[in-house]
Protein backbone atom coordinates (compact mmCIF):
# COMPACT_ATOMS: atom_id res chain seq x y z
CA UNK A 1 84.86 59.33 54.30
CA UNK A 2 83.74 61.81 51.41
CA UNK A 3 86.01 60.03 49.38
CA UNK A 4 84.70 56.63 50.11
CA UNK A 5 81.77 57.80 49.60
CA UNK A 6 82.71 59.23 46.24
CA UNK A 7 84.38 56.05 45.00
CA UNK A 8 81.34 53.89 45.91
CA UNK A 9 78.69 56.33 44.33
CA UNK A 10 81.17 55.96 40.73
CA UNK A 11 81.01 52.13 41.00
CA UNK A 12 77.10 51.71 41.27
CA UNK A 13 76.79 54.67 38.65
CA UNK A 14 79.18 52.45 36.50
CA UNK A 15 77.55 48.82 37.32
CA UNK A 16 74.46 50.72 36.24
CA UNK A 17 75.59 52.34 33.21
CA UNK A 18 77.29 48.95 32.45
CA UNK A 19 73.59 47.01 33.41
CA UNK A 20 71.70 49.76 30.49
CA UNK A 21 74.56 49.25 27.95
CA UNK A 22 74.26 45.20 27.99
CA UNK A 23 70.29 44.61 27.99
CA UNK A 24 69.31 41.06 28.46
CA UNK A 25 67.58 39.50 26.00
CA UNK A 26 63.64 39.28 27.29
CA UNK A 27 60.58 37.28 26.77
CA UNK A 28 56.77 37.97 26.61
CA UNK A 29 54.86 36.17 29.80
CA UNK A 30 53.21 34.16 27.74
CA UNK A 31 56.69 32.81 25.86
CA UNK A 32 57.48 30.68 29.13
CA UNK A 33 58.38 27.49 30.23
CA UNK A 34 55.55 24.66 30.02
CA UNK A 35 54.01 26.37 26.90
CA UNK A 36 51.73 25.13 23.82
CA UNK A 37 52.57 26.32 20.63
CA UNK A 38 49.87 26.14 17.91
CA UNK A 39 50.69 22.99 16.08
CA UNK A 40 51.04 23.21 12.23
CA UNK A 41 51.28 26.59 11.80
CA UNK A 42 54.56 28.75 12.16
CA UNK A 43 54.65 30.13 15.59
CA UNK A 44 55.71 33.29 16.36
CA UNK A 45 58.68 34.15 18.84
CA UNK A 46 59.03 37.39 19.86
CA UNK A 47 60.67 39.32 22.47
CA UNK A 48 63.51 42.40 23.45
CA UNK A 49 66.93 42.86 23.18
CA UNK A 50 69.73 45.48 22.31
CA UNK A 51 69.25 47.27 19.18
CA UNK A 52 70.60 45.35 16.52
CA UNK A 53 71.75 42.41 18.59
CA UNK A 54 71.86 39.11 16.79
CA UNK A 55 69.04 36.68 18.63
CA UNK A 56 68.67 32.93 17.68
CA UNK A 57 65.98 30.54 18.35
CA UNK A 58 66.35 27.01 18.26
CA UNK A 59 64.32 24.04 19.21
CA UNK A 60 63.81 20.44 18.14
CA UNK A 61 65.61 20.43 14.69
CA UNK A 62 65.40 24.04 13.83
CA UNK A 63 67.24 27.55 14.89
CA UNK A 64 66.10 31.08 12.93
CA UNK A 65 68.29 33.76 13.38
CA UNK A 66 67.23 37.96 13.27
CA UNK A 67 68.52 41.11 14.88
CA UNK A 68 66.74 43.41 17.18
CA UNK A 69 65.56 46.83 15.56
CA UNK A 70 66.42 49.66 16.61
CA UNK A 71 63.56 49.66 19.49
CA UNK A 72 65.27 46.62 20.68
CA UNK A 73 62.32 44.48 19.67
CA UNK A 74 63.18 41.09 17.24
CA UNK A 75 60.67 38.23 15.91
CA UNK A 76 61.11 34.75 14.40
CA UNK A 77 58.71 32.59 13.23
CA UNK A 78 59.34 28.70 13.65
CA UNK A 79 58.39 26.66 10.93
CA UNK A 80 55.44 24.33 11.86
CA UNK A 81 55.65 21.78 14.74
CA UNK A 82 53.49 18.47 14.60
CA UNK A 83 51.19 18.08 17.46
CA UNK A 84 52.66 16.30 20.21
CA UNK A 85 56.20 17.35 19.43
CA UNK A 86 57.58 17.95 22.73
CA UNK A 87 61.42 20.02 23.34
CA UNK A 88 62.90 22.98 25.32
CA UNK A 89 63.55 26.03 23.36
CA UNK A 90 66.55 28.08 23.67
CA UNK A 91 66.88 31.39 22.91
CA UNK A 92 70.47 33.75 22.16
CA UNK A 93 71.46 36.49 22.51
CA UNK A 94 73.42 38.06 24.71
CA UNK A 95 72.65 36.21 27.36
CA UNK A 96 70.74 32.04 27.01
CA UNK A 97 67.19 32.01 27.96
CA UNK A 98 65.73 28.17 27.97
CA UNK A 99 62.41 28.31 27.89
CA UNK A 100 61.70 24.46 29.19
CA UNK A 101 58.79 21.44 28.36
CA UNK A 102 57.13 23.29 25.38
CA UNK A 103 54.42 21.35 23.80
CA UNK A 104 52.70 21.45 20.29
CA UNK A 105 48.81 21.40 20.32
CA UNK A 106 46.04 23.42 19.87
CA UNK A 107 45.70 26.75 21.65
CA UNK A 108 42.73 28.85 21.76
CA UNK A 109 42.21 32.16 23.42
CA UNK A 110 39.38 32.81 25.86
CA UNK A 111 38.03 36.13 26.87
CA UNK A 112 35.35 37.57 28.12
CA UNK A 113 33.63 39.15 31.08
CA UNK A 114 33.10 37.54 34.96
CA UNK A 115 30.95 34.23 33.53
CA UNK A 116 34.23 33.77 30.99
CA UNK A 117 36.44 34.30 34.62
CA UNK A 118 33.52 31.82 36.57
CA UNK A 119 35.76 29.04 38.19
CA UNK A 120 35.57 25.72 37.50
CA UNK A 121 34.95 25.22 41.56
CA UNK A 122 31.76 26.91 41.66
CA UNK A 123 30.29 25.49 38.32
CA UNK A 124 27.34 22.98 39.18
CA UNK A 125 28.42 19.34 39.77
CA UNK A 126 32.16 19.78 39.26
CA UNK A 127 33.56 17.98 42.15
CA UNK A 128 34.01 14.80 39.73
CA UNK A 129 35.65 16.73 37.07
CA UNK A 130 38.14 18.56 39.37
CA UNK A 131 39.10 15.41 41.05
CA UNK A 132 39.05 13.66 37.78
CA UNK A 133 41.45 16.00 35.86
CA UNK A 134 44.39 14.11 35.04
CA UNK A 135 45.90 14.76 31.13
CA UNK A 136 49.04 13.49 31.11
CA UNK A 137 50.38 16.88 30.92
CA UNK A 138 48.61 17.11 27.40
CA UNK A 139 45.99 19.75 28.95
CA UNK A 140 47.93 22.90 29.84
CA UNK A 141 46.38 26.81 30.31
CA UNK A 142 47.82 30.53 30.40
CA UNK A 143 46.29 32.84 32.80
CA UNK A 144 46.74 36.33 32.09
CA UNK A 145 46.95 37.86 35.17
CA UNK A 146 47.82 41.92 33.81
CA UNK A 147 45.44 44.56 34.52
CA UNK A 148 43.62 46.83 32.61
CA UNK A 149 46.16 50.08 31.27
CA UNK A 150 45.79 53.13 29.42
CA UNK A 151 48.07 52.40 26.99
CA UNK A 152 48.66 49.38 24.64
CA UNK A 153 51.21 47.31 26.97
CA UNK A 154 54.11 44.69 25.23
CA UNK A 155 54.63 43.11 28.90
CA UNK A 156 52.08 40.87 30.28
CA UNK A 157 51.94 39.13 33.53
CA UNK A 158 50.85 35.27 33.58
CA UNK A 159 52.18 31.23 34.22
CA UNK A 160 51.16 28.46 32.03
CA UNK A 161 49.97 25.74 34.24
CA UNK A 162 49.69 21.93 33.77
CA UNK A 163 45.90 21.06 33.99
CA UNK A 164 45.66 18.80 37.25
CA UNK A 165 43.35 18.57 39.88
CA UNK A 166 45.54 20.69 42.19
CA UNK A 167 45.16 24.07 39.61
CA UNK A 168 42.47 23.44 37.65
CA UNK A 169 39.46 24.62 40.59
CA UNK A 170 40.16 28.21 40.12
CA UNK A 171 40.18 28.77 36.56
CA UNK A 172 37.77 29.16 33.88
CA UNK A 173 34.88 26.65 33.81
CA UNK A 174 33.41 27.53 30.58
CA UNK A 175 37.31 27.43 28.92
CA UNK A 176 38.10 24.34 30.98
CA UNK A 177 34.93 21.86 29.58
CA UNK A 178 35.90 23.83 26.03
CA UNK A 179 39.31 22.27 26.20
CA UNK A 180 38.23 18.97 27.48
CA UNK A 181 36.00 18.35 24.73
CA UNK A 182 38.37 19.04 22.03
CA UNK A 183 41.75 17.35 24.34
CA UNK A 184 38.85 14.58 24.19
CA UNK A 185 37.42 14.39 20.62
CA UNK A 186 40.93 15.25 18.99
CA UNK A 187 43.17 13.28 21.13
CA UNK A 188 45.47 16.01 20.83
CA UNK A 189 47.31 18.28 23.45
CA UNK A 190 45.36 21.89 24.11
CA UNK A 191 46.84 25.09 25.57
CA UNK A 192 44.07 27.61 26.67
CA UNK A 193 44.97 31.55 26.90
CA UNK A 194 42.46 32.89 29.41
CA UNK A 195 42.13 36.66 29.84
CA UNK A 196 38.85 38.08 31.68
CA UNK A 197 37.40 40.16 33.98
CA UNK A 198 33.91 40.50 35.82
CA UNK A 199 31.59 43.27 35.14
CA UNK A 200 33.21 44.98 31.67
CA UNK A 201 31.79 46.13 28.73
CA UNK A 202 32.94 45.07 25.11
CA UNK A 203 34.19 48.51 24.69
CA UNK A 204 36.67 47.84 27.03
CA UNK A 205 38.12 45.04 25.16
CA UNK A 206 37.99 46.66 21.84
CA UNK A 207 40.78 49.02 20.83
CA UNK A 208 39.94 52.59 20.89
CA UNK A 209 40.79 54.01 17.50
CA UNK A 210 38.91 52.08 15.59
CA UNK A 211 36.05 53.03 17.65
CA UNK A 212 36.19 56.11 17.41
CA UNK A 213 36.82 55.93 13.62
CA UNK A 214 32.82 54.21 13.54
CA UNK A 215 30.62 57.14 13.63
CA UNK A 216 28.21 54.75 14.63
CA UNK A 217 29.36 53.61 17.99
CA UNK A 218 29.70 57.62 18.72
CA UNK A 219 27.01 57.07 21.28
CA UNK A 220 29.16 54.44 23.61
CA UNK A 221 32.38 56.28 23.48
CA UNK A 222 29.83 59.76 24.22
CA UNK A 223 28.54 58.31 27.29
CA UNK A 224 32.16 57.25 28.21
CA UNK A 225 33.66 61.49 27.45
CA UNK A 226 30.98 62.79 29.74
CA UNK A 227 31.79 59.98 32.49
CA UNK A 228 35.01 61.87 31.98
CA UNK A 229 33.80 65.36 31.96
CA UNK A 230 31.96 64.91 34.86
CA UNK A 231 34.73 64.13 37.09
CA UNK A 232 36.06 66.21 39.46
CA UNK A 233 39.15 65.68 41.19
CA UNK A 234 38.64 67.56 43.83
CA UNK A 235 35.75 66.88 44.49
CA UNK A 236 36.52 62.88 44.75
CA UNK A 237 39.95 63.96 47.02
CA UNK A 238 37.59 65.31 49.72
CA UNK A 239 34.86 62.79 49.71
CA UNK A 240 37.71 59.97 49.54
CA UNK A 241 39.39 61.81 52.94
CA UNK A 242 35.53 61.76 54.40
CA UNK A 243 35.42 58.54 53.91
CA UNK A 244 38.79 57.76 55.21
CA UNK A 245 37.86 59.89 58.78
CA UNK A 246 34.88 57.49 58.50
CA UNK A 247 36.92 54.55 58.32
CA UNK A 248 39.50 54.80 61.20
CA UNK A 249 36.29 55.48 63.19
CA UNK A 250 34.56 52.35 62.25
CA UNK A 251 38.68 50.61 62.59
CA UNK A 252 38.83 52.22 66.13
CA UNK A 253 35.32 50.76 67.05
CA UNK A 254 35.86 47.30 65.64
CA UNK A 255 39.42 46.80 67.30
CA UNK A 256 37.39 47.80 70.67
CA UNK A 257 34.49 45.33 70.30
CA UNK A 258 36.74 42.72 68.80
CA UNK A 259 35.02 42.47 65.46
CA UNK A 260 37.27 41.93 62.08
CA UNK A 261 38.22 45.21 60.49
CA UNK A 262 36.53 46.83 58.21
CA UNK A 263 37.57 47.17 54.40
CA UNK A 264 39.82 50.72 53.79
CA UNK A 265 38.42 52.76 51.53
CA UNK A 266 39.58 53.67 47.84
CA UNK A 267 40.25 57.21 45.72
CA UNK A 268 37.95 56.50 43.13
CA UNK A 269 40.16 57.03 39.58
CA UNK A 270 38.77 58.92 36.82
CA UNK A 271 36.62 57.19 34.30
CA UNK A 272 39.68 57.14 31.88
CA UNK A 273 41.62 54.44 34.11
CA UNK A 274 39.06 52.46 34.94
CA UNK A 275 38.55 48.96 33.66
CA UNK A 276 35.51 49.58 31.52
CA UNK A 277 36.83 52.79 29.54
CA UNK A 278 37.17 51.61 25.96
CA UNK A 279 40.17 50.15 24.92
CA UNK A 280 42.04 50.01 28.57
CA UNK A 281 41.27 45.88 28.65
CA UNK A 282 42.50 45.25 25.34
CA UNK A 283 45.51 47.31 26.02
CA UNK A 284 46.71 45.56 29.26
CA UNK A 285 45.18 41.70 28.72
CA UNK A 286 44.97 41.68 24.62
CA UNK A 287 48.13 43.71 23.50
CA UNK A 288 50.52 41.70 25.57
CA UNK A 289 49.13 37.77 24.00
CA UNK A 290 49.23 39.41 19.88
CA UNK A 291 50.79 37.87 17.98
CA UNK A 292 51.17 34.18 20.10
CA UNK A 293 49.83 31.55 17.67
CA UNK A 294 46.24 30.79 18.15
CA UNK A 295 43.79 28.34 16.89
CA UNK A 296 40.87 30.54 17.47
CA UNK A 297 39.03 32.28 20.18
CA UNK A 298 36.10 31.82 22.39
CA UNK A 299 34.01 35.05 23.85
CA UNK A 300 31.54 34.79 26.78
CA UNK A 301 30.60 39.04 27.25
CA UNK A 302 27.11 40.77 26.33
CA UNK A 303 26.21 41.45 30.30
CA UNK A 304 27.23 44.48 30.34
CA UNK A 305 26.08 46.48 27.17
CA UNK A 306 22.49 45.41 28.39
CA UNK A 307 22.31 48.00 30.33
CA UNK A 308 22.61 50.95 27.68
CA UNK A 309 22.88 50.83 23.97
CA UNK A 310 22.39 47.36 23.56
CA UNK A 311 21.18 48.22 20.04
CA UNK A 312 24.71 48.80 18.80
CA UNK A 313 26.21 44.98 20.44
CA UNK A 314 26.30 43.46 16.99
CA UNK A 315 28.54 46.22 15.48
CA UNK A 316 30.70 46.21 18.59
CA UNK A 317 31.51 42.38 18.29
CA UNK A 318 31.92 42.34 14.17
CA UNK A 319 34.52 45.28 15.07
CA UNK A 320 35.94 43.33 17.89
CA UNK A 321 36.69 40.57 15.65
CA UNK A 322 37.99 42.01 12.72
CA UNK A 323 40.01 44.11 14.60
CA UNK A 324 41.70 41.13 17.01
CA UNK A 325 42.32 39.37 13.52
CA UNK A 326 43.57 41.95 11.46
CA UNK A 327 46.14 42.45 14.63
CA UNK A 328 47.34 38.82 14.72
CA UNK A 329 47.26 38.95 11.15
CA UNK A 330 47.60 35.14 11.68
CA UNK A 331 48.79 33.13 8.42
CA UNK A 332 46.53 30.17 7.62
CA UNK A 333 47.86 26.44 8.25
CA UNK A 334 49.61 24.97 5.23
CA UNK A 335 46.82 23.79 2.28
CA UNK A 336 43.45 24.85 4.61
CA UNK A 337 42.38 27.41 2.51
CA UNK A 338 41.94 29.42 5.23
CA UNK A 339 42.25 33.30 4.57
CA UNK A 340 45.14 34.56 6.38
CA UNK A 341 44.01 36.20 9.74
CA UNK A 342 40.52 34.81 9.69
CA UNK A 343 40.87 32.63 12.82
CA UNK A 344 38.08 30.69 13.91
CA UNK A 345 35.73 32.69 16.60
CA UNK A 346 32.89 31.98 18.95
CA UNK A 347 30.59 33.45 21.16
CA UNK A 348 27.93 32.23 24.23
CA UNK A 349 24.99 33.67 23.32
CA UNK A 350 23.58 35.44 27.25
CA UNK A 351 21.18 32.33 28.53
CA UNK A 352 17.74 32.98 30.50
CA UNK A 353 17.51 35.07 33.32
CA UNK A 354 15.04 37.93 34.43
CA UNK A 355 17.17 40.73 32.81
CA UNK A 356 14.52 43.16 32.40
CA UNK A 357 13.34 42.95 36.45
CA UNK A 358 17.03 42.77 36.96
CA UNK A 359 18.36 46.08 35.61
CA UNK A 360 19.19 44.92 31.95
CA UNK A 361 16.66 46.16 29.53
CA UNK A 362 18.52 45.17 27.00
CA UNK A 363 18.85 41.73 27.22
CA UNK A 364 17.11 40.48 24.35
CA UNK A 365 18.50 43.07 22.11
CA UNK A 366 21.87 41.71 22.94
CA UNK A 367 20.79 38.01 22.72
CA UNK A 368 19.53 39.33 18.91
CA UNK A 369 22.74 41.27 18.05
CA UNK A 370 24.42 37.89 18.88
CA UNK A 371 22.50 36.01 16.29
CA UNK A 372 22.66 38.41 13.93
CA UNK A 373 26.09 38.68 14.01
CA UNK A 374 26.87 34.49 12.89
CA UNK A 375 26.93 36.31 9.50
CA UNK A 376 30.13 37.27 10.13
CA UNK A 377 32.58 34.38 8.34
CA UNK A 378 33.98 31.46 9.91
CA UNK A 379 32.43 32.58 12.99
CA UNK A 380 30.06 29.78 15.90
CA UNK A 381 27.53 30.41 18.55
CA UNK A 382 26.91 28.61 21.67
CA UNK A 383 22.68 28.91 22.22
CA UNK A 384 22.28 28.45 26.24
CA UNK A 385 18.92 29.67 26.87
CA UNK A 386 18.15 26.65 28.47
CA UNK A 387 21.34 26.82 30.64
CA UNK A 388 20.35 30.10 32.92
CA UNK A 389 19.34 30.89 36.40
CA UNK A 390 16.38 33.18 36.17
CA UNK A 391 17.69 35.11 39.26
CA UNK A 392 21.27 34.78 39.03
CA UNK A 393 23.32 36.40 36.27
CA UNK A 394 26.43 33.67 36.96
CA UNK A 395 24.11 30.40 36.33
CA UNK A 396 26.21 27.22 37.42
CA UNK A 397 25.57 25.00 34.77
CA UNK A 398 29.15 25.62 32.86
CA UNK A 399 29.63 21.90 31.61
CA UNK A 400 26.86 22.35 29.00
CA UNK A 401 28.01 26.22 27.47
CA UNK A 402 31.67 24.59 27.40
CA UNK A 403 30.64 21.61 25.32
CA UNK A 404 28.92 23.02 23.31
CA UNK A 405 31.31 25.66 22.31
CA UNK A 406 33.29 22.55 21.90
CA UNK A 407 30.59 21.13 19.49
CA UNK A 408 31.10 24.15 17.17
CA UNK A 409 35.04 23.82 16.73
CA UNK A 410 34.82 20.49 16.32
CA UNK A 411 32.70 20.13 13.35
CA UNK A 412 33.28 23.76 11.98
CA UNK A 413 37.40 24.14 12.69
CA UNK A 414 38.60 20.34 12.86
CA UNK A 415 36.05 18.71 10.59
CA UNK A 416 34.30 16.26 12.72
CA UNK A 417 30.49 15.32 11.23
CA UNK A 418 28.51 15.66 13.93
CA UNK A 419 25.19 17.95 15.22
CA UNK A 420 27.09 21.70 16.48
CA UNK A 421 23.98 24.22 16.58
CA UNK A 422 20.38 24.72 17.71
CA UNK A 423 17.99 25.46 15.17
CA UNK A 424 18.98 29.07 14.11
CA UNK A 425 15.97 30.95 11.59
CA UNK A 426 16.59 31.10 8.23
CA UNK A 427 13.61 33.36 6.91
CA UNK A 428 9.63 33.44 7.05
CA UNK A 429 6.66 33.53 4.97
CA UNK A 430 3.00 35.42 5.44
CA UNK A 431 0.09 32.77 4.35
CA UNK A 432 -2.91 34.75 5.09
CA UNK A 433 -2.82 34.65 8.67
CA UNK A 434 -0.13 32.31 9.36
CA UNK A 435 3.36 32.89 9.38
CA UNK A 436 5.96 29.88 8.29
CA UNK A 437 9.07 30.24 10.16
CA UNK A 438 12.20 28.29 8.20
CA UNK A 439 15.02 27.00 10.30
CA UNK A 440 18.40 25.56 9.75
CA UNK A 441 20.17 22.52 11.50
CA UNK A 442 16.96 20.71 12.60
CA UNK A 443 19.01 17.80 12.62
CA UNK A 444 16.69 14.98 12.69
CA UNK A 445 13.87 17.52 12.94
CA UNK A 446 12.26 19.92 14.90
CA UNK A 447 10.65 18.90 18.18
CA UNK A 448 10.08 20.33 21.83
CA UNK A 449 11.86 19.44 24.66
CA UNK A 450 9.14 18.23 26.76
CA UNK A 451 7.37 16.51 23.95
CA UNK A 452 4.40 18.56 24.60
CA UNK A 453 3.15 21.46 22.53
CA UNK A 454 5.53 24.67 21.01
CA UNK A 455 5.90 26.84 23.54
CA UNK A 456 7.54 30.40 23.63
CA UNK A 457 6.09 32.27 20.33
CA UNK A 458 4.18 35.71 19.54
CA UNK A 459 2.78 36.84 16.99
CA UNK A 460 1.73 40.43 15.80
CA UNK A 461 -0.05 42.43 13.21
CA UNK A 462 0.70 46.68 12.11
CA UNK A 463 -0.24 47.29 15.52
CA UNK A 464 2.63 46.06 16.72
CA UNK A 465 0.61 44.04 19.66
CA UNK A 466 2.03 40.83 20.61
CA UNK A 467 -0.04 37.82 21.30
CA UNK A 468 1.13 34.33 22.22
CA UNK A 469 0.57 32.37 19.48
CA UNK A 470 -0.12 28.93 18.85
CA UNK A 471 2.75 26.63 17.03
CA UNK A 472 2.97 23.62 15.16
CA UNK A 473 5.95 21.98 13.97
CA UNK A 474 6.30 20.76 10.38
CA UNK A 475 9.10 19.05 9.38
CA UNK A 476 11.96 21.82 9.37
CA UNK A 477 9.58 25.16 10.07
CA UNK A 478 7.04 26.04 12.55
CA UNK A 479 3.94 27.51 11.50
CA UNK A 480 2.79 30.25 13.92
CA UNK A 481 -0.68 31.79 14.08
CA UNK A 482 -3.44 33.24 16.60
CA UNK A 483 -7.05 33.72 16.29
CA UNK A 484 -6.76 37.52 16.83
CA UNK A 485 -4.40 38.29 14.48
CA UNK A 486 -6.17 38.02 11.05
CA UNK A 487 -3.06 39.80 9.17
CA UNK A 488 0.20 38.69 10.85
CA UNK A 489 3.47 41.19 9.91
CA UNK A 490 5.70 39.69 12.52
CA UNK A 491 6.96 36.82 15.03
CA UNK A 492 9.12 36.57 17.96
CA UNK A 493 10.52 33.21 19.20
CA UNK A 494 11.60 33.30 23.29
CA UNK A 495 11.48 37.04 23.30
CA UNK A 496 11.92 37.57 26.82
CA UNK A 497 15.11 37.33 29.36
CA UNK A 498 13.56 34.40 30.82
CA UNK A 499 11.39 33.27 28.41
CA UNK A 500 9.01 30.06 28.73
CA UNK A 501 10.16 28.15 25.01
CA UNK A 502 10.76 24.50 24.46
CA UNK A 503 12.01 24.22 20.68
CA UNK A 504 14.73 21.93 20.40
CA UNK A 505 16.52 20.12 17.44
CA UNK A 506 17.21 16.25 16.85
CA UNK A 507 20.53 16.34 18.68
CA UNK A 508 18.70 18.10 21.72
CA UNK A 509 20.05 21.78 21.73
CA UNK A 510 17.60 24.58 21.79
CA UNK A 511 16.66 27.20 18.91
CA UNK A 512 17.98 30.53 19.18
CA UNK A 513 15.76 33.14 20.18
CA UNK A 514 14.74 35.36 17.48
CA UNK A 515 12.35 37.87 15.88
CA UNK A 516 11.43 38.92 12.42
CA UNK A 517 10.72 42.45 12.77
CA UNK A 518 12.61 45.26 13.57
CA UNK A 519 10.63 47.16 15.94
């Protein structure tokens, strides 16, 4: 029997030996079967095998052949597929993966926080969309489905899905009326990379080095190391087993009276591997998607980081984005001009809603770090401060922020003439004691959305006291004044979270709120 025993232990020891000598060759999550590849551009293929094994890729016409490294990890890049092209792609090594129904079109990435994650089922009137969502397979999405880590992970988890009305209900509103629009407008196919998650701050989603290598965002990653500091293992073990006596109390009760069972309670983790700790989102949804080819990227966050240091929001997203494009380090599509890396990006900038009763002081200062920060190249904003609820931080109305993220790409990435912005401030002049506020994209001209008079502007002299002001449209600037203010210094347009404003452009979208000081 000890010899049996013997004998069988060798074989497994061998077959497992034999299993780490002969690795399979292994794809990303995202590399999988009903895929979109960016369409004219070269597309990256990537994956894991055995050091210095030979891996091809072929599909349609084409094959590229490369050898692993000596961490086992190989890359190709495919030479530019027209939209529509449709194929399996096979990949060698040793072993045949066939990675089935791929599909050329555009593919943009969208991230965010909980009203990025908002599903399309609980978005105001959807019904008709979700029962209406038939693309011919041409509308396809990837839902990355990892969880936050605290290290940079290779391995995602995630399944592109064929857009019907059978999948679509769950997943992102905002990305899904995004993707119609442009699957509309372009009559091309569109792959959408979603990757979000409720309640986390842009720190999270950011990687950490470079954060801490910005003496200015010290005071984030500060709050985050005494989060850190302050936690006590201990401590947390013997409330957690408090809680859990607590529990099978309340269990023992419920089971008695019949009554559903009561949630079990958690060990609350340290601070450092938690969601929110900078850089553990970006390591487990971000790392895993770099470098799959990518139109651009759409960004619905700010919640969050108006709670504390909202000041420093615009330096946090600039970072963001540099730092997600220097890591693609994407190469521009053959004769744009782009400049290699700079892929398109967009933001929602946070709607109307009664942040500062609410528990976000910060709010506005967000809202303002968002406009600031369109000076950022090749970079959109969606204005939705008509789109809120005032008491409800996840307002409904998804259709509109979609679409008009969609109006950005299309005239700004594909080329489309056509209205894209709200009126956005373009500088101010003092007359004696009016101030002339200049604005961009009137398009057709300024008006208000009621037709009635401006509504939604203050005005203020050294003494920094704000007074509603009165406003009259001319042409493409609004002159703003108030009888008790002689000697205006400053103005503030919809400075509130749920302001009372009414400036809209010719198309119909609404100015972005703004100020002119920097009290």
């Amino acid at each position: 029997m000890k010899m049996k025993t013997a004998w069988l232990g060798g074989m497994v020891a061998g077959v497992l030996m034999a299993g780490m000598a002969r690795a399979d060759v292994r794809l990303p999550a995202i590399i999988s079967s009903r895929m979109v590849v960016q369409a004219e551009r070269a597309a990256p293929v990537w994956g894991w095998a055995d050091p210095g094994e030979e891996v091809s890729v072929s599909i349609g016409t084409q094959t590229k052949t490369t050898r692993a490294g000596s961490d086992g990890k190989w890359m190709v890049r495919l030479d530019p597929l027209p939209s529509g092209f449709t194929g399996t792609m096979t990949v060698k090594g040793k072993n045949t993966v066939e990675i089935k129904d791929v599909l050329a079109g555009e593919v943009w990435l969208c991230s965010g926080q909980s009203n990025m994650a908002f599903s399309l089922k609980g978005a105001k009137d959807s019904a008709t969309d979700i029962a209406a969502a038939e693309f011919g397979g041409k509308f396809r999405i990837f839902v990355e489905q990892s969880g936050h880590a605290v290290a940079p992970q290779a391995q995602g988890k995630g399944t592109w899905y064929i857009i019907n009305p059978v999948y679509v209900a769950g997943h992102s509103a905002v990305a899904f009326y995004f993707g119609r629009e442009l699957q509309r407008q372009l009559n091309q196919p569109v792959g959408l990379i979603t990757s979000s998650v409720g309640g986390t701050p842009i720190e999270a989603w950011t990687r950490r080095d470079p954060q801490q290598a910005r003496p200015e965002l010290k005071p984030v990653l500060d709050i985050w190391q005494a989060k850190q500091a302050a936690y006590n293992p201990e401590a947390e073990k013997a409330a957690f087993e408090k809680r859990q006596a607590a529990y099978h109390e309340a269990l023992a009760k419920a089971k008695a009276q019949g009554k559903p069972a009561p949630l079990p309670p958690r060990l609350t983790p340290p601070p450092c591997e938690t969601a929110g700790y900078p850089g553990n989102l970006f390591n487990g949804k971000i790392m895993p998607l770099i470098p799959y080819g990518i139109r651009g990227a759409i960004w619905y966050q700010g919640e969050s980081n108006a709670r504390t240091n909202s000041q420093l929001y615009a330096n946090q997203l600039s970072l963001l984005i540099a730092d997600w494009r220097a890591l693609w380090g994407q190469p521009p599509s053959p004769g744009s001009g782009e400049p290699g890396g700079a892929f398109p990006f967009a933001w929602v900038q946070l709607p109307n809603y009664k942040a500062e009763q609410l528990g976000f002081p910060g709010w506005c200062v967000v809202r303002d770090c968002q406009l600031r920060a369109l000076k950022i190249p090749n970079t959109g904003m969606a204005i939705t401060i008509d789109l809120g609820d005032p008491n409800d931080i996840h307002p409904k109305r998804k259709r509109e922020v979609g679409q008009r993220l969609a109006l950005w790409a299309l005239a700004k990435v594909y080329g489309k003439a056509m209205p894209f912005s709200g009126p956005l401030p373009v500088g101010h002049d003092i007359k004696g004691d009016q101030v002339i506020c200049k604005f961009q994209y009137a398009d057709g001209g300024l008006k208000t959305r009621d037709g009635g008079e401006v509504k939604g502007f203050k005005i203020a002299g050294a003494d920094k006291n704000w007074v509603m002001a009165v406003a009259k449209i001319e042409g493409e600037k609004v002159v703003v004044g108030a009888p008790e203010v002689k000697q205006p210094v400053a103005v503030r347009y919809a400075w509130e979270g749920d302001p009372d404003c009414n400036l809209i452009n010719g198309a119909g979208l609404p100015a972005s709120p703004f100020r002119t000081d920097a009290w």
